[in-house]
PDB file of N, CA and C in Angstrom:
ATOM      1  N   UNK A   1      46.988-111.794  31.723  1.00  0.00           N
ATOM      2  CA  UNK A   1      46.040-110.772  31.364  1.00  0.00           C
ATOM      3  C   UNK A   1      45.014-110.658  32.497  1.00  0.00           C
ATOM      4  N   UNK A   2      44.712-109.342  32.969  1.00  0.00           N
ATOM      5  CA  UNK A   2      43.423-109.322  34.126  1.00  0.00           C
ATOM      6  C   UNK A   2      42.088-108.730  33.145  1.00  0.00           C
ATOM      7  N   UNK A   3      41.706-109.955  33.360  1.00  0.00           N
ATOM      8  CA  UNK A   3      39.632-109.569  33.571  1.00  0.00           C
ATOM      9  C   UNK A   3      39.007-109.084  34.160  1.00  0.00           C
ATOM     10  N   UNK A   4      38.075-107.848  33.692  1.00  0.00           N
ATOM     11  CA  UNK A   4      36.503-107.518  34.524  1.00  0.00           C
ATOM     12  C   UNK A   4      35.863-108.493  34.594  1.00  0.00           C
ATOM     13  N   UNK A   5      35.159-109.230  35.090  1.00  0.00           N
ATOM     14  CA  UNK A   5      34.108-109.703  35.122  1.00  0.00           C
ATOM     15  C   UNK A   5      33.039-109.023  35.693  1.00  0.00           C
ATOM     16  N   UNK A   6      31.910-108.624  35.385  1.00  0.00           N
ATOM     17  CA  UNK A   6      30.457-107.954  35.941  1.00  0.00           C
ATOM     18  C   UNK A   6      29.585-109.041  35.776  1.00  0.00           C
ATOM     19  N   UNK A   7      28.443-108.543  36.901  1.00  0.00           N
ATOM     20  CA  UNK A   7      27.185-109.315  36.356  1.00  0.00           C
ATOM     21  C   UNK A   7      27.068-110.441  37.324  1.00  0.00           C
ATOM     22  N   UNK A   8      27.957-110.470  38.358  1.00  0.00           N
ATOM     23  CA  UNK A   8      27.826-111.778  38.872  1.00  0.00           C
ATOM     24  C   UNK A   8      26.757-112.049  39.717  1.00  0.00           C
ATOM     25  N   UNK A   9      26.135-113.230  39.820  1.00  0.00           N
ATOM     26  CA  UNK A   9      25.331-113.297  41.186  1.00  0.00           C
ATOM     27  C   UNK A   9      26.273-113.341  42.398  1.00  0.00           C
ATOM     28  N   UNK A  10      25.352-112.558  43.577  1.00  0.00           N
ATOM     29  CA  UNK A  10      25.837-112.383  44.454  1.00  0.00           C
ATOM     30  C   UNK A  10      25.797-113.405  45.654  1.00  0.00           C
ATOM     31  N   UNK A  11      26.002-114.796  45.000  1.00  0.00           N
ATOM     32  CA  UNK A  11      26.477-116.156  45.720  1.00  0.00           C
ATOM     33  C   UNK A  11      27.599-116.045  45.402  1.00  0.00           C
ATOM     34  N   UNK A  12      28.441-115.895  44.216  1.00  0.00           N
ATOM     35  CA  UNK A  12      29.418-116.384  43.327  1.00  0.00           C
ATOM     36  C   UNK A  12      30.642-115.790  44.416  1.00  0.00           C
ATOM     37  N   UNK A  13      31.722-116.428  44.721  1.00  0.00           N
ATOM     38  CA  UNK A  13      32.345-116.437  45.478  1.00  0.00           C
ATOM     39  C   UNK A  13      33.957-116.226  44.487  1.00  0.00           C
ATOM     40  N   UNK A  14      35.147-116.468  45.165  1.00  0.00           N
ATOM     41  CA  UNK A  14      36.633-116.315  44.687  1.00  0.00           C
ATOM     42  C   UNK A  14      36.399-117.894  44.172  1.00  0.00           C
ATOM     43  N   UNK A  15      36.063-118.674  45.016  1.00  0.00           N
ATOM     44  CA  UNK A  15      36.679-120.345  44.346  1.00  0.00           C
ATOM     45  C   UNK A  15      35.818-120.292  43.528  1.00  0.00           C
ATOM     46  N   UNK A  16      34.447-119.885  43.258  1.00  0.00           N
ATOM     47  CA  UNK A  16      33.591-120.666  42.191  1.00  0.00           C
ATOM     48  C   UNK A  16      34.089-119.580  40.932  1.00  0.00           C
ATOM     49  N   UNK A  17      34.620-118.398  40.669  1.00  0.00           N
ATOM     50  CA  UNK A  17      35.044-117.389  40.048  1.00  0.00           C
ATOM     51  C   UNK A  17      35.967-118.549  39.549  1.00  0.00           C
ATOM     52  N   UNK A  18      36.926-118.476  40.893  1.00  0.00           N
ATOM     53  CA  UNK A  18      38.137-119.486  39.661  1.00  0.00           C
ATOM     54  C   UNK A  18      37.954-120.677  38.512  1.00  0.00           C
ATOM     55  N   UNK A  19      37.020-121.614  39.149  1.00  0.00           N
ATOM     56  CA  UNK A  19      36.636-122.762  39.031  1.00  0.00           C
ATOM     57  C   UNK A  19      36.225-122.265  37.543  1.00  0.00           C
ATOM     58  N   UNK A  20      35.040-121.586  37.339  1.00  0.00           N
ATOM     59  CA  UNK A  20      35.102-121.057  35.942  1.00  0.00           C
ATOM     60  C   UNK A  20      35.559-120.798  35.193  1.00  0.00           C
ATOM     61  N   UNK A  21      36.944-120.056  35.606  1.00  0.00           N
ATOM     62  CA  UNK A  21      37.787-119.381  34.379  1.00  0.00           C
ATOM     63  C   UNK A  21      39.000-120.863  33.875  1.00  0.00           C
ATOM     64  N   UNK A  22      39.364-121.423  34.998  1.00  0.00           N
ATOM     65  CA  UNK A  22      40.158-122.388  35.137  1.00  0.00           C
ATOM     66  C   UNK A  22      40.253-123.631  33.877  1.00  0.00           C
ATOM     67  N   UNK A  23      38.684-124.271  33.770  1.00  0.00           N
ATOM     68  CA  UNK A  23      38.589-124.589  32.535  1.00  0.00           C
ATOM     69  C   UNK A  23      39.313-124.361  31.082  1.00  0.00           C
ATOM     70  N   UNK A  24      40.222-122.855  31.132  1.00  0.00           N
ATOM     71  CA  UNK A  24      40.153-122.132  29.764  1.00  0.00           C
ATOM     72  C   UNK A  24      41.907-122.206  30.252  1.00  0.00           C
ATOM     73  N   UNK A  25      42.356-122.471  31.282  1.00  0.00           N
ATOM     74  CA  UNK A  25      43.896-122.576  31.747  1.00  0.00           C
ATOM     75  C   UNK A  25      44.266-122.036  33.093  1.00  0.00           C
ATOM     76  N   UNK A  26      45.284-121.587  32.878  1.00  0.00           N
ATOM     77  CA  UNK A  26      46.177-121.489  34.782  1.00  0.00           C
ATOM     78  C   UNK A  26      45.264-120.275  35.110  1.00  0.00           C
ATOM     79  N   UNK A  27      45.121-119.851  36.067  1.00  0.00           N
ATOM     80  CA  UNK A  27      44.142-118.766  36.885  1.00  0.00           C
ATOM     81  C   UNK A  27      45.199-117.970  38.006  1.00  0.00           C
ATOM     82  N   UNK A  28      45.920-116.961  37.810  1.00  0.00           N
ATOM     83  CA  UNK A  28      46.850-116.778  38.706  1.00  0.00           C
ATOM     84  C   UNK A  28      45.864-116.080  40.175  1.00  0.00           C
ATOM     85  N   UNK A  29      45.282-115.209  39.662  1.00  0.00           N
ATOM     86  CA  UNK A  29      44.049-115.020  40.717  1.00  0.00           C
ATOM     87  C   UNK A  29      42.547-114.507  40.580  1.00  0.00           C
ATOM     88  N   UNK A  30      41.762-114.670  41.125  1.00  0.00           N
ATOM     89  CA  UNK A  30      40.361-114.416  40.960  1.00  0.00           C
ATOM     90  C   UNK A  30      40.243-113.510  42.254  1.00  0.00           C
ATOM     91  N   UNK A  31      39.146-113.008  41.880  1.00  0.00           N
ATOM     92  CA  UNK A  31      38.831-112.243  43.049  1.00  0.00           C
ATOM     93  C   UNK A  31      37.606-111.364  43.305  1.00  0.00           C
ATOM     94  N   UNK A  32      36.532-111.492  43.854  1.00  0.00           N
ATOM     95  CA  UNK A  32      34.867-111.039  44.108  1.00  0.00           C
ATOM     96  C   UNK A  32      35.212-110.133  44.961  1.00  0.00           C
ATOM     97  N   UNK A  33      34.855-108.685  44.134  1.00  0.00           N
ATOM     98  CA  UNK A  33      34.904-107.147  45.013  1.00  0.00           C
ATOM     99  C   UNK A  33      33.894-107.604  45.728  1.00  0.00           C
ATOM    100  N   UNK A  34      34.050-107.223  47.581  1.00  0.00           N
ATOM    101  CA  UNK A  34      33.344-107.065  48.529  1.00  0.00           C
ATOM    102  C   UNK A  34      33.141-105.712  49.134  1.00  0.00           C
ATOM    103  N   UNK A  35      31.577-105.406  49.456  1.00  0.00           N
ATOM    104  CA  UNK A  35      31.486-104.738  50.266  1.00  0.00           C
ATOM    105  C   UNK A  35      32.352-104.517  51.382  1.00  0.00           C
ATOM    106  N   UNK A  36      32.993-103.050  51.783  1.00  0.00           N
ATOM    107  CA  UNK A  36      33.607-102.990  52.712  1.00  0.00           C
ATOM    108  C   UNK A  36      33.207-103.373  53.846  1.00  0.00           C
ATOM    109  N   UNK A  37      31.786-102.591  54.509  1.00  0.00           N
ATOM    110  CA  UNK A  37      30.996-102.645  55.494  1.00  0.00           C
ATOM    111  C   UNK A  37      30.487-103.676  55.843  1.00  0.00           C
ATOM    112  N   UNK A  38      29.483-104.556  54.644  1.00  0.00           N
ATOM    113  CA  UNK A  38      28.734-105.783  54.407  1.00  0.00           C
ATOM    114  C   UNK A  38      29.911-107.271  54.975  1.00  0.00           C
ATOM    115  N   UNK A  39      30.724-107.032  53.765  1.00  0.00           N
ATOM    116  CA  UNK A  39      30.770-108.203  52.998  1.00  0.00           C
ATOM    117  C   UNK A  39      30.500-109.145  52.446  1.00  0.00           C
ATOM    118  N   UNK A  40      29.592-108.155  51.763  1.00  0.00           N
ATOM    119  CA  UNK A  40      28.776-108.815  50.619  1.00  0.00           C
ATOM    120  C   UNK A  40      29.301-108.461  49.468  1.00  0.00           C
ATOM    121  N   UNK A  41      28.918-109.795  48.470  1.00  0.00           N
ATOM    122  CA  UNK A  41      29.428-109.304  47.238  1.00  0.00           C
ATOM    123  C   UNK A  41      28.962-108.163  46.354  1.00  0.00           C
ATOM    124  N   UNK A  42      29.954-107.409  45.577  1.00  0.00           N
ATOM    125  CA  UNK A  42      29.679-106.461  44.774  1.00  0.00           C
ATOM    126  C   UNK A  42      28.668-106.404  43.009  1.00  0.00           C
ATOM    127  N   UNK A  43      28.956-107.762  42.890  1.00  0.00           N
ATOM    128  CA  UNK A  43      28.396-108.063  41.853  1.00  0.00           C
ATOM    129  C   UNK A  43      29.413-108.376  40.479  1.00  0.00           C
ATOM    130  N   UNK A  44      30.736-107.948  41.110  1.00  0.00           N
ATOM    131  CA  UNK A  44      31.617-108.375  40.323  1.00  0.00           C
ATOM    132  C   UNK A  44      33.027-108.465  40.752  1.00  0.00           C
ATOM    133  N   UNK A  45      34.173-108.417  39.827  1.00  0.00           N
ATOM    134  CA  UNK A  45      35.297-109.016  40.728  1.00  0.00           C
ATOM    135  C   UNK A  45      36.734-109.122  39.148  1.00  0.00           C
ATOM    136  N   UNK A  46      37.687-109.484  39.659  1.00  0.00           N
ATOM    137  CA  UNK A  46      38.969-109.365  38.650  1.00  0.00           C
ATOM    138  C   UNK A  46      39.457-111.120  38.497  1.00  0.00           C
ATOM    139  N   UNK A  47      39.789-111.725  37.412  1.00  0.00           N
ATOM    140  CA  UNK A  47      40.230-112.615  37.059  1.00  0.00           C
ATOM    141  C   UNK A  47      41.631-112.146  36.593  1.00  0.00           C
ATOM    142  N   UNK A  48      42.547-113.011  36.499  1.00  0.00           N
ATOM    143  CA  UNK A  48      43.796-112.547  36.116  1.00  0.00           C
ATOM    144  C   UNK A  48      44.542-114.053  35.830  1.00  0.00           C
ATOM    145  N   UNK A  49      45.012-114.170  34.329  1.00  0.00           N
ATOM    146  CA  UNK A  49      45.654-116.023  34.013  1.00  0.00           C
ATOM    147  C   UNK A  49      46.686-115.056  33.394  1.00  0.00           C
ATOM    148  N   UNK A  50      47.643-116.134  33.350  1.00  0.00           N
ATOM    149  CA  UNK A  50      49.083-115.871  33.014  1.00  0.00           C
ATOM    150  C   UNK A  50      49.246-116.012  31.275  1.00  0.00           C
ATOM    151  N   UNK A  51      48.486-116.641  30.587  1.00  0.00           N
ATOM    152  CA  UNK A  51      48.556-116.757  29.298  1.00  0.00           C
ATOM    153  C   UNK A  51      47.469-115.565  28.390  1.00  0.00           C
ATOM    154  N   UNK A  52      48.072-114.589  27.788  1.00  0.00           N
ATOM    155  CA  UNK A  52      46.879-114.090  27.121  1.00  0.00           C
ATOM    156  C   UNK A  52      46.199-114.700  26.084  1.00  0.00           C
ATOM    157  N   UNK A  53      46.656-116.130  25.738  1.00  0.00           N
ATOM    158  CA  UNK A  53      45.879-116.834  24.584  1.00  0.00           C
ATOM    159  C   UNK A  53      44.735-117.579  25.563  1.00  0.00           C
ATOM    160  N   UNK A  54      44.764-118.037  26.674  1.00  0.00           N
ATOM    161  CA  UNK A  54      44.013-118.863  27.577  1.00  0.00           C
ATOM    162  C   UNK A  54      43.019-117.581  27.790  1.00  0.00           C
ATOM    163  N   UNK A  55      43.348-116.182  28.169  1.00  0.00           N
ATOM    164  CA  UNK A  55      42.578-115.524  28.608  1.00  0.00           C
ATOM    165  C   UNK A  55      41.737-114.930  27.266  1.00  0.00           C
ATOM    166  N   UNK A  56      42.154-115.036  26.509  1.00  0.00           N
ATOM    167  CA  UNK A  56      41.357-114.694  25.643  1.00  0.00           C
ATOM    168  C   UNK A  56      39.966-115.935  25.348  1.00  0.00           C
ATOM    169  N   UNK A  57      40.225-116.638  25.209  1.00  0.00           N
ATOM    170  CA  UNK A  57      39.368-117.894  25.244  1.00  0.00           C
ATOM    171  C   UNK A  57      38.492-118.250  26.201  1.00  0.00           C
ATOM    172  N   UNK A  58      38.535-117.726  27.522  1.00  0.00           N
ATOM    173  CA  UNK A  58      38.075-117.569  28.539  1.00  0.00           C
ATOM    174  C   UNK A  58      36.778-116.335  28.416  1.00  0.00           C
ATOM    175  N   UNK A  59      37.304-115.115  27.850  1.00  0.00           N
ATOM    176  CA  UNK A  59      36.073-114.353  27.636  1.00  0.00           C
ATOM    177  C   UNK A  59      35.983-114.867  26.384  1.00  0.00           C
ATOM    178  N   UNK A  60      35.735-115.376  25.233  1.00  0.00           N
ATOM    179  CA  UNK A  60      35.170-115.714  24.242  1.00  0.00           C
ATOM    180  C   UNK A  60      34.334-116.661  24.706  1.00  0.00           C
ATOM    181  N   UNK A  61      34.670-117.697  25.677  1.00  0.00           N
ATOM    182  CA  UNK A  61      33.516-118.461  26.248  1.00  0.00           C
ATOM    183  C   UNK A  61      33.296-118.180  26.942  1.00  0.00           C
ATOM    184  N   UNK A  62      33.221-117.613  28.487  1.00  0.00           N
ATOM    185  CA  UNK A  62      32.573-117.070  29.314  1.00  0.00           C
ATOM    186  C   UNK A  62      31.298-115.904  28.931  1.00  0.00           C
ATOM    187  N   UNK A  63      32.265-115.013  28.327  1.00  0.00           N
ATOM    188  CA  UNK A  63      31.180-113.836  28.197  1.00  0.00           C
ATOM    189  C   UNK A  63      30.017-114.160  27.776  1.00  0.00           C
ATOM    190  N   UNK A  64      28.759-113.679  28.542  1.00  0.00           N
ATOM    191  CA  UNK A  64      27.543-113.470  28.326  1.00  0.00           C
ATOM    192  C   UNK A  64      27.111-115.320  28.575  1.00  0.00           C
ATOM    193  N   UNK A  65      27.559-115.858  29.577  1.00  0.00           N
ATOM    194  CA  UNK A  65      27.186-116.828  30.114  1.00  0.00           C
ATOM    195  C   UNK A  65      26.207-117.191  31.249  1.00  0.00           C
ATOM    196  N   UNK A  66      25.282-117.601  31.584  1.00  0.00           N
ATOM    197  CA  UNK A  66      24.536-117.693  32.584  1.00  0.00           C
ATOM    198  C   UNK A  66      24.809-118.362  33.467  1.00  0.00           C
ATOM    199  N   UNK A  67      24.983-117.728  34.640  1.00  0.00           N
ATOM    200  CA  UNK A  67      25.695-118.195  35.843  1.00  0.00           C
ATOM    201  C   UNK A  67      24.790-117.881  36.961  1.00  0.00           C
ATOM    202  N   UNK A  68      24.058-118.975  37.669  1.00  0.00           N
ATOM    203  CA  UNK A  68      23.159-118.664  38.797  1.00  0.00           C
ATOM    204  C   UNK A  68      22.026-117.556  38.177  1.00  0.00           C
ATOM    205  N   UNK A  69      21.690-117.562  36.911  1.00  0.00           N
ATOM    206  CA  UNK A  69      20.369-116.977  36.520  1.00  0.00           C
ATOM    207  C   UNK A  69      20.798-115.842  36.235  1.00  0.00           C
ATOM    208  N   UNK A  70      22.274-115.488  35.951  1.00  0.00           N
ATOM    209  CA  UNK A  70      22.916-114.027  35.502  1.00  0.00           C
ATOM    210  C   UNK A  70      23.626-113.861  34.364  1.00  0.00           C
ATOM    211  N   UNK A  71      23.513-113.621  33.224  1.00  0.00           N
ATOM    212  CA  UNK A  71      24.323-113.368  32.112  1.00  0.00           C
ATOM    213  C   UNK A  71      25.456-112.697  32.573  1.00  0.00           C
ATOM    214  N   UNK A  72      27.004-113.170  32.836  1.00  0.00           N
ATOM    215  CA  UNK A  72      28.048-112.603  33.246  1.00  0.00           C
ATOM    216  C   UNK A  72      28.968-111.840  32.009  1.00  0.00           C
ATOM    217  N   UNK A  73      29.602-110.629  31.986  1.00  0.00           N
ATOM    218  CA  UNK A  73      30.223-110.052  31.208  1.00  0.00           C
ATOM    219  C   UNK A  73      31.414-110.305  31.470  1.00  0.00           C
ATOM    220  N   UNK A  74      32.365-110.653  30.436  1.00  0.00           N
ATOM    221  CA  UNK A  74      33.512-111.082  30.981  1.00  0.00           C
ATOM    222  C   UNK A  74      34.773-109.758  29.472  1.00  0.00           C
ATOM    223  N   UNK A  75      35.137-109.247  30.411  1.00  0.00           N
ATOM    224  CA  UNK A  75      36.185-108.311  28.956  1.00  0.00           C
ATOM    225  C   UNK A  75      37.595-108.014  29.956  1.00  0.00           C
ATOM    226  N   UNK A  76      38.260-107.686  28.835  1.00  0.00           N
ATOM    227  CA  UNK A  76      39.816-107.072  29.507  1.00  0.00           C
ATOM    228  C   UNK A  76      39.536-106.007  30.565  1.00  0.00           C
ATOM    229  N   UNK A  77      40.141-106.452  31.905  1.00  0.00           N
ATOM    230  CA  UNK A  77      40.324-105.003  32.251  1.00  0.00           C
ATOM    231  C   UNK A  77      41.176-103.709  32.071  1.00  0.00           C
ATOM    232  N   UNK A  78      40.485-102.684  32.168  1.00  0.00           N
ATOM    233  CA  UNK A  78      41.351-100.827  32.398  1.00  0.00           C
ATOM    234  C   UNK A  78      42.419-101.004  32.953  1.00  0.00           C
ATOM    235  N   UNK A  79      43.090-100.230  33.183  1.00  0.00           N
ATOM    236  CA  UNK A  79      43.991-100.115  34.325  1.00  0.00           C
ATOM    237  C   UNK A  79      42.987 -98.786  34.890  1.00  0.00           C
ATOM    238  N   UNK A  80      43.379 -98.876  36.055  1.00  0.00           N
ATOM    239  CA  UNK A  80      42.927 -98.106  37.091  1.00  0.00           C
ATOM    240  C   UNK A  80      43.116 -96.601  36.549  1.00  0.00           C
ATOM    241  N   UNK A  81      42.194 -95.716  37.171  1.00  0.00           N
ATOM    242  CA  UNK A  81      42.729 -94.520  36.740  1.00  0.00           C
ATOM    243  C   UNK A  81      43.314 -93.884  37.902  1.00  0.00           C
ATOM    244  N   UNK A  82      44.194 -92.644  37.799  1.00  0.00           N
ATOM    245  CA  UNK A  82      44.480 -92.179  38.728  1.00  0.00           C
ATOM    246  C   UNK A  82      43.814 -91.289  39.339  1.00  0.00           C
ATOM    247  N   UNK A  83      44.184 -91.300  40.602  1.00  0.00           N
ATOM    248  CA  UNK A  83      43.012 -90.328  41.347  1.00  0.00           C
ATOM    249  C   UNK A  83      43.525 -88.885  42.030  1.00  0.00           C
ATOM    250  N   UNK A  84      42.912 -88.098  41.358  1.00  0.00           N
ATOM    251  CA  UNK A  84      43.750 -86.879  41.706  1.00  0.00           C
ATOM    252  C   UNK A  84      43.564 -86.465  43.364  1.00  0.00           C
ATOM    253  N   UNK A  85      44.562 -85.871  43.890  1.00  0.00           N
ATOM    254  CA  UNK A  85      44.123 -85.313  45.074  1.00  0.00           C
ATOM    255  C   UNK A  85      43.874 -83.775  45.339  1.00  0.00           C
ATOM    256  N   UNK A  86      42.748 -83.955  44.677  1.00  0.00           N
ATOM    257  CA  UNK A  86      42.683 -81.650  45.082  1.00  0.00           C
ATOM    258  C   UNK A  86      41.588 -82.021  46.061  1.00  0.00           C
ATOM    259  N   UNK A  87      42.103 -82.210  46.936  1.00  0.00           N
ATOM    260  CA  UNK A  87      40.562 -82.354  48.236  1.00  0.00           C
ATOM    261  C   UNK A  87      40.846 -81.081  48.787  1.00  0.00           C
ATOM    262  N   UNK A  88      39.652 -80.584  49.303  1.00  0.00           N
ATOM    263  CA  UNK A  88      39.341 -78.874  49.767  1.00  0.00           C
ATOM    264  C   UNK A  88      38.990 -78.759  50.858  1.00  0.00           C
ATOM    265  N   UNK A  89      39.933 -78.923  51.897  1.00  0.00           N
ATOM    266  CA  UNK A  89      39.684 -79.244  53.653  1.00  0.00           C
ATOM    267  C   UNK A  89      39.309 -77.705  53.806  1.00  0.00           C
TER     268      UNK A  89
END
């Protein structure tokens, strides 16, 4: 199952992302959206574990956790939407 996570402080890195969710079971990947330009963090990022019973348990305890002085939101992610192309050169 892949996770939103929001809310993060912008120390919070891919390993300390994992390190968190990991607790709750296998972590296939984590990952802190970066600024393209910066590379700095975005403030949030995608978790993704192979069990949806682990991942569920993961936002039941994660969510709304304080992490570096930040209440983190942790829910299922969307799937992406699609992006139309009517661009008007």
């Amino acid at each position: 199952m892949n996770m939103y996570v929001s809310n993060l402080s912008f120390h919070t890195g891919d390993d300390e992302l994992r390190k968190l969710f990991e607790q709750f079971g296998i972590v296939s990947s984590a990952k802190v959206i970066t600024d393209r330009d910066t590379g700095r963090s975005r403030g949030f990022g995608f978790v993704e574990m192979k069990s949806d019973d682990e991942a569920n348990k993961a936002i039941k305890g994660l969510n709304n956790m304080e992490v570096e002085g930040r209440a983190m939101s942790v829910s299922i992610a969307r799937e992406k939407a699609p992006r139309s192309d009517n661009k008007r050169w």
